[in-house]
Protein backbone atom coordinates (compact mmCIF):
# COMPACT_ATOMS: atom_id res chain seq x y z
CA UNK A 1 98.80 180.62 334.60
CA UNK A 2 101.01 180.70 331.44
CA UNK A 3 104.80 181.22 331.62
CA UNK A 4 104.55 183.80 328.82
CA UNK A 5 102.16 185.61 331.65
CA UNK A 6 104.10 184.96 334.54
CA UNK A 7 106.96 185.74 332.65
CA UNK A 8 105.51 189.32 331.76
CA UNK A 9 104.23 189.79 335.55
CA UNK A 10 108.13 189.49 336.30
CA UNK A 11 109.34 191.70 333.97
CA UNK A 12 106.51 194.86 334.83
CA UNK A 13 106.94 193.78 338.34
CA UNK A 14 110.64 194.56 338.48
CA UNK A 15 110.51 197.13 336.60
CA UNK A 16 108.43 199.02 338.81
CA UNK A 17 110.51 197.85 341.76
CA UNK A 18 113.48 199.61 339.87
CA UNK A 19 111.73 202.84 338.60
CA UNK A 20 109.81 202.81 342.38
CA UNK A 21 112.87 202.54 344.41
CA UNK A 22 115.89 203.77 342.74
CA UNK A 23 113.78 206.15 341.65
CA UNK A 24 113.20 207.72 344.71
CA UNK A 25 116.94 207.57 345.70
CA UNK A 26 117.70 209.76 342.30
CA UNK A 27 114.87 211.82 342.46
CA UNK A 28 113.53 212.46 345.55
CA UNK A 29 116.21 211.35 348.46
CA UNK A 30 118.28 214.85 348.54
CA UNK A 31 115.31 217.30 346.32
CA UNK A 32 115.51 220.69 347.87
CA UNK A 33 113.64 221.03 351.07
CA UNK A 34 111.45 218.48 350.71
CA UNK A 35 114.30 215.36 349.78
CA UNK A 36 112.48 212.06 351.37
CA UNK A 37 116.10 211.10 352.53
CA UNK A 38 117.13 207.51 354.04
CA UNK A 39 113.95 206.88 355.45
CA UNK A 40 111.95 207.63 352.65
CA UNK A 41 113.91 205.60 349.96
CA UNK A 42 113.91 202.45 352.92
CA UNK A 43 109.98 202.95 352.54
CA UNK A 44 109.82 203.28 348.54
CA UNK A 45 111.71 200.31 348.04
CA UNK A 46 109.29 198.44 350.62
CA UNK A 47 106.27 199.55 349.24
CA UNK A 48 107.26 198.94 345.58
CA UNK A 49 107.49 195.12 346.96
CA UNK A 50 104.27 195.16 349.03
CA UNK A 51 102.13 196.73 346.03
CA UNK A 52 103.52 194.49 343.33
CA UNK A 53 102.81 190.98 345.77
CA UNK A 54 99.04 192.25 345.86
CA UNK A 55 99.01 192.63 341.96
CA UNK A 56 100.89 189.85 340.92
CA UNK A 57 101.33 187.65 343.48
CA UNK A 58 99.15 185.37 342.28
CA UNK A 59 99.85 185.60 338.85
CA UNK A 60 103.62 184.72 339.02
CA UNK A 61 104.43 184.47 342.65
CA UNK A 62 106.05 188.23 342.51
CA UNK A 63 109.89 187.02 343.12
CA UNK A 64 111.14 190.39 341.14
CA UNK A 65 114.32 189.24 341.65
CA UNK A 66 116.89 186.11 340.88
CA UNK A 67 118.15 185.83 344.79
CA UNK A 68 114.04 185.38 345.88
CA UNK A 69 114.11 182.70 342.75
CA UNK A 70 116.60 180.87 343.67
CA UNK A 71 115.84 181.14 347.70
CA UNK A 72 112.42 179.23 346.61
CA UNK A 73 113.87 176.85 344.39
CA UNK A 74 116.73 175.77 347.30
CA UNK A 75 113.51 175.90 349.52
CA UNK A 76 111.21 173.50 347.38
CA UNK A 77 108.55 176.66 346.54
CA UNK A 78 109.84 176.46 343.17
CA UNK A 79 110.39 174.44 339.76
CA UNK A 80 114.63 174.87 338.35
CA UNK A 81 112.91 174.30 334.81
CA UNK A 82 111.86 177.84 335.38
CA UNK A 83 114.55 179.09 337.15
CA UNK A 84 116.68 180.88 334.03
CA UNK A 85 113.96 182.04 332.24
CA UNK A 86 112.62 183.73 335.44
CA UNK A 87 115.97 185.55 336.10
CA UNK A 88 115.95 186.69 332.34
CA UNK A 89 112.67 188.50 332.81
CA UNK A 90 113.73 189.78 335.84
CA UNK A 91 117.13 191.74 334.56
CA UNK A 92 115.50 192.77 331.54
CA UNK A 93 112.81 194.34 333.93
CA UNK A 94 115.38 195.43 335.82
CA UNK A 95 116.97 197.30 332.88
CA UNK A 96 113.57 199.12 331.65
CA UNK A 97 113.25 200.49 334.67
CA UNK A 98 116.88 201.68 334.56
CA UNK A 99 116.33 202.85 330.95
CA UNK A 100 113.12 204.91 332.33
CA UNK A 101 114.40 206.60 335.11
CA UNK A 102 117.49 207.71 332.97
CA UNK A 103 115.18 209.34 330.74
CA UNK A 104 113.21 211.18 333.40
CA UNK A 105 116.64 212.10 335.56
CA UNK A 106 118.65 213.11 332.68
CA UNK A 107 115.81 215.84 332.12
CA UNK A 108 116.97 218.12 334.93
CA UNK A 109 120.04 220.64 334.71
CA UNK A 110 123.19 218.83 335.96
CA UNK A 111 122.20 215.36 336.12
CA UNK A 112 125.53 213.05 336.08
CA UNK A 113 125.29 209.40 335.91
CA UNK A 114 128.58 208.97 337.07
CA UNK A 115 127.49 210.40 340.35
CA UNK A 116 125.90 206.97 341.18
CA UNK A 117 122.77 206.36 339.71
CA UNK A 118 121.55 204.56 343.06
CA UNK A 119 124.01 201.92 341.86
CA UNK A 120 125.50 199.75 344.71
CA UNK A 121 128.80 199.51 345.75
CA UNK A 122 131.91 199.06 348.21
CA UNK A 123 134.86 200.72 349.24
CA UNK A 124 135.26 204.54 347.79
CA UNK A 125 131.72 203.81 345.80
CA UNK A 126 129.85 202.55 349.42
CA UNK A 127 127.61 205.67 351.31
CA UNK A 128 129.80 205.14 353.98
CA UNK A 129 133.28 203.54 352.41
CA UNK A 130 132.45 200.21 354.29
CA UNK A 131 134.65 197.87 352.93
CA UNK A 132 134.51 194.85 350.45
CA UNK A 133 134.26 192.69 353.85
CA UNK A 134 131.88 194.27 355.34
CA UNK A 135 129.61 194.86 352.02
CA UNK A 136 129.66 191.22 351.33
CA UNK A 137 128.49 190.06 355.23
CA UNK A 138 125.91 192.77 354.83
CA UNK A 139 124.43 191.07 351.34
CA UNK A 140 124.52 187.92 352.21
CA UNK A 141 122.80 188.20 356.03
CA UNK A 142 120.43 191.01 354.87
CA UNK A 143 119.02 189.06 351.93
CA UNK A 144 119.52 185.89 354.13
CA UNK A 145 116.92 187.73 356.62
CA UNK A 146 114.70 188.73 353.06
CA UNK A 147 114.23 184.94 352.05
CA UNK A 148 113.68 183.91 355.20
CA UNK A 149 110.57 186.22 356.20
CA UNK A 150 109.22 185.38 352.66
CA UNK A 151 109.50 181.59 353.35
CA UNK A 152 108.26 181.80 356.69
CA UNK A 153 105.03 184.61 355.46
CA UNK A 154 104.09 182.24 352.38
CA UNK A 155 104.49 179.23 353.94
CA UNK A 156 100.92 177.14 353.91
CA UNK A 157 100.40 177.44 358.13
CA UNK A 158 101.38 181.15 357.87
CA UNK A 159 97.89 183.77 358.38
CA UNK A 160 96.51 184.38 354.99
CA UNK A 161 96.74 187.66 352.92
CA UNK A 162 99.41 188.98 354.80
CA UNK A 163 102.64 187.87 353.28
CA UNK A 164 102.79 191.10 351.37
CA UNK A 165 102.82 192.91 354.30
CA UNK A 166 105.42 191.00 356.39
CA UNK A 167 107.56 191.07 352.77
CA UNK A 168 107.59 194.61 352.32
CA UNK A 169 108.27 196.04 355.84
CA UNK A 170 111.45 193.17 355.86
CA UNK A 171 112.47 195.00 352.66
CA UNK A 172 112.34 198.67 354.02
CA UNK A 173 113.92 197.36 357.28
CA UNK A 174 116.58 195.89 355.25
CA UNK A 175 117.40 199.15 353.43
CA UNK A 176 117.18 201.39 356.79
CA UNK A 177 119.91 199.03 358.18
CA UNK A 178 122.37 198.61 354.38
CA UNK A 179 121.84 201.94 352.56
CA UNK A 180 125.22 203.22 354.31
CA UNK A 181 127.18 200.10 353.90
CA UNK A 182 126.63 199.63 349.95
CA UNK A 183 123.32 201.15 349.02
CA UNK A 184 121.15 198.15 349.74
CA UNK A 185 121.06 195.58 346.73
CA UNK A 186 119.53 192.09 348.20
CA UNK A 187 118.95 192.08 344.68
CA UNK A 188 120.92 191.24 341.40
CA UNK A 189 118.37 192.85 339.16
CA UNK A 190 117.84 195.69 341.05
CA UNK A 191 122.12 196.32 340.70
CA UNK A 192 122.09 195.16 336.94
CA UNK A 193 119.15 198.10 336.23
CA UNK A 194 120.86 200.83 337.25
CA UNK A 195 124.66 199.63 336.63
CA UNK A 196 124.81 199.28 333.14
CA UNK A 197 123.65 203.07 332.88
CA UNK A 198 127.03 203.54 335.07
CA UNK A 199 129.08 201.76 333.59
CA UNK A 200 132.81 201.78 334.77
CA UNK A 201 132.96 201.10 338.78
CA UNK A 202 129.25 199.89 338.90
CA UNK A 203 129.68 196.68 336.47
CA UNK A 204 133.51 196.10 338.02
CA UNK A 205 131.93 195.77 341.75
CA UNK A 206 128.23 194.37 339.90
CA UNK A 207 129.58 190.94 340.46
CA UNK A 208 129.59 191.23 344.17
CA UNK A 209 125.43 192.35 344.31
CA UNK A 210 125.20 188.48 342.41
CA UNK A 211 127.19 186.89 344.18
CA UNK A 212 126.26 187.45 347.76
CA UNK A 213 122.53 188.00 347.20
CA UNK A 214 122.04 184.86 345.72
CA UNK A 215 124.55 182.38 348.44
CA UNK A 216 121.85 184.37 351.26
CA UNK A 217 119.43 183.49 349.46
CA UNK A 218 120.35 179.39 348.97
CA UNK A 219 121.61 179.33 352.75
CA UNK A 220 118.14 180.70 353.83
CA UNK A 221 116.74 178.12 351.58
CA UNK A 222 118.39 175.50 353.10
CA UNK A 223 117.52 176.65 356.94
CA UNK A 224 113.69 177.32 355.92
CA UNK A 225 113.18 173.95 355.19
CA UNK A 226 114.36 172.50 358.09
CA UNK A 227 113.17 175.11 360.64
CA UNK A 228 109.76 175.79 358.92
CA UNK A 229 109.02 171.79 358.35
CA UNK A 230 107.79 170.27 355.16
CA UNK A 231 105.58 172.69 352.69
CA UNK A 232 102.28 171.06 351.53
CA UNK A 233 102.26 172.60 348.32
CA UNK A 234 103.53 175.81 346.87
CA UNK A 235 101.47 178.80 348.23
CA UNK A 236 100.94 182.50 346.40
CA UNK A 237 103.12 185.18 347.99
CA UNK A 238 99.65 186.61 348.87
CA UNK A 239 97.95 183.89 350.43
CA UNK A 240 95.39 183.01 348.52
C-alpha cells in the first residue's frame, strides 16, 4: 500500500476517532434524559477504535494515534522512516475532527468552549481534581495497558481477525477506569483535536497528554518484546 494511502487512512481514521468519541462526550454524555453518560462515552471511544481497525487495518495498520506509533516502532511492528509523517497525519486528523464537532456543537443555544470541549486535563481542569501526580501515573499505565493488548492481539501467534475486538474493549475499559482522573487521553492526537479549540488551560496542560502517552507507550514496547518473544513479520491490526 502507498504512504500517500496509508497516510490518508490515518488522517480519516483519527478523525473519526475524534468526531466519534469526543463527540459523544460533548453531545451526548449529559443530553437531557437520554445523556449516554460515563459508560456510554467509555463505549464510543471503543467502538470508534474497533470499527476503524476493520476498515483500515489493513490499509495502514489503524495506529490513529502517535503513542500506538511509537509503541510499534519501540516494539519492532514498525519502520522510524515513517514514524513523523505518521504522527503528522494523525494530529491533523485529530484537528478535523475537532474543527467538525465545533461546528456541529457550537449550533446549539449556550454552547461554551471554555467549558471543556472533552479536552483533558489535571488539577482544577480533571473530572475529579486528581492531581498532576496522579494524572501522569494514570497516562502512562493506562496507555501502557493500550500498547500492550495491541502487541499481544496483533502479534503473528495471536487468533486471527480478532485484534479489533480485543483493541477496542481495552480502549473503553481504559476510559471507564481514567474519565474521572483527566478525561482519558492515551492519546496525543486525540488531546491536540480538541485543545486547540480551547485554547488557554487545554494547550498549557496539552504537554502532559504527549508526554506520558507516548513514555507508556515505549515502556510497553520494550516489555512486549521480551515477554511476547520475537515477531516473524509485521502483522495487520486485523489479522489478516
Amino acid at each position: 500500500m502507498s504512504l500517500t494511502k496509508r497516510l490518508s487512512a490515518e488522517f480519516l481514521g483519527t478523525l473519526w476517532l475524534v468526531l466519534g468519541g469526543c463527540g459523544s462526550a460533548v453531545l451526548a454524555a449529559a443530553f437531557p434524559d437520554v445523556g449516554i453518560g460515563l459508560l456510554g462515552v467509555s463505549l464510543a471511544f471503543g467502538l470508534t477504535v474497533l470499527t476503524m481497525a476493520y476498515a483500515i487495518g489493513h490499509v495502514s495498520g489503524c495506529h490513529l494515534n502517535p503513542a500506538v506509533s511509537v509503541g510499534l516502532l519501540v516494539g519492532g511492528r514498525f519502520p522510524a522512516k515513517d514514524l513523523l509523517l505518521y504522527v503528522a497525519a494523525q494530529v491533523l486528523g485529530g484537528i478535523a475532527g475537532g474543527g467538525i464537532l465545533y461546528v456541529i456543537a457550537s449550533g446549539a443555544p449556550g454552547f461554551d468552549v471554555a467549558a471543556g470541549f472533552a479536552s483533558n486535563g489535571y488539577g482544577e481542569h480533571s473530572p475529579g481534581h486528581y492531581g498532576l501526580l496522579a494524572a501522569l501515573v494514570c497516562e502512562v499505565v493506562m496507555t501502557f495497558g493500550f500498547l500492550f493488548v495491541i502487541l499481544g492481539s496483533t502479534h503473528g501467534s495471536a487468533p486471527k481477525g480478532f485484534a479489533p475486538i480485543a483493541i477496542g474493549l481495552c480502549l473503553t475499559l481504559i476510559h471507564l477506569i481514567s474519565i474521572p482522573v483527566t478525561n482519558t487521553s492515551v492519546n496525543p492526537a486525540r488531546s491536540t483535536g480538541v485543545a486547540v479549540f480551547v485554547g488557554d488551560w487545554a494547550v498549557g496542560q496539552l504537554w502532559l497528554f504527549w508526554l506520558a502517552p507516548i513514555v507508556g507507550a515505549a515502556l510497553a514496547g520494550l516489555t512486549y518484546r521480551w515477554v511476547g518473544g520475537p515477531e516473524p513479520a509485521p502483522v495487520p491490526i486485523t489479522g489478516s
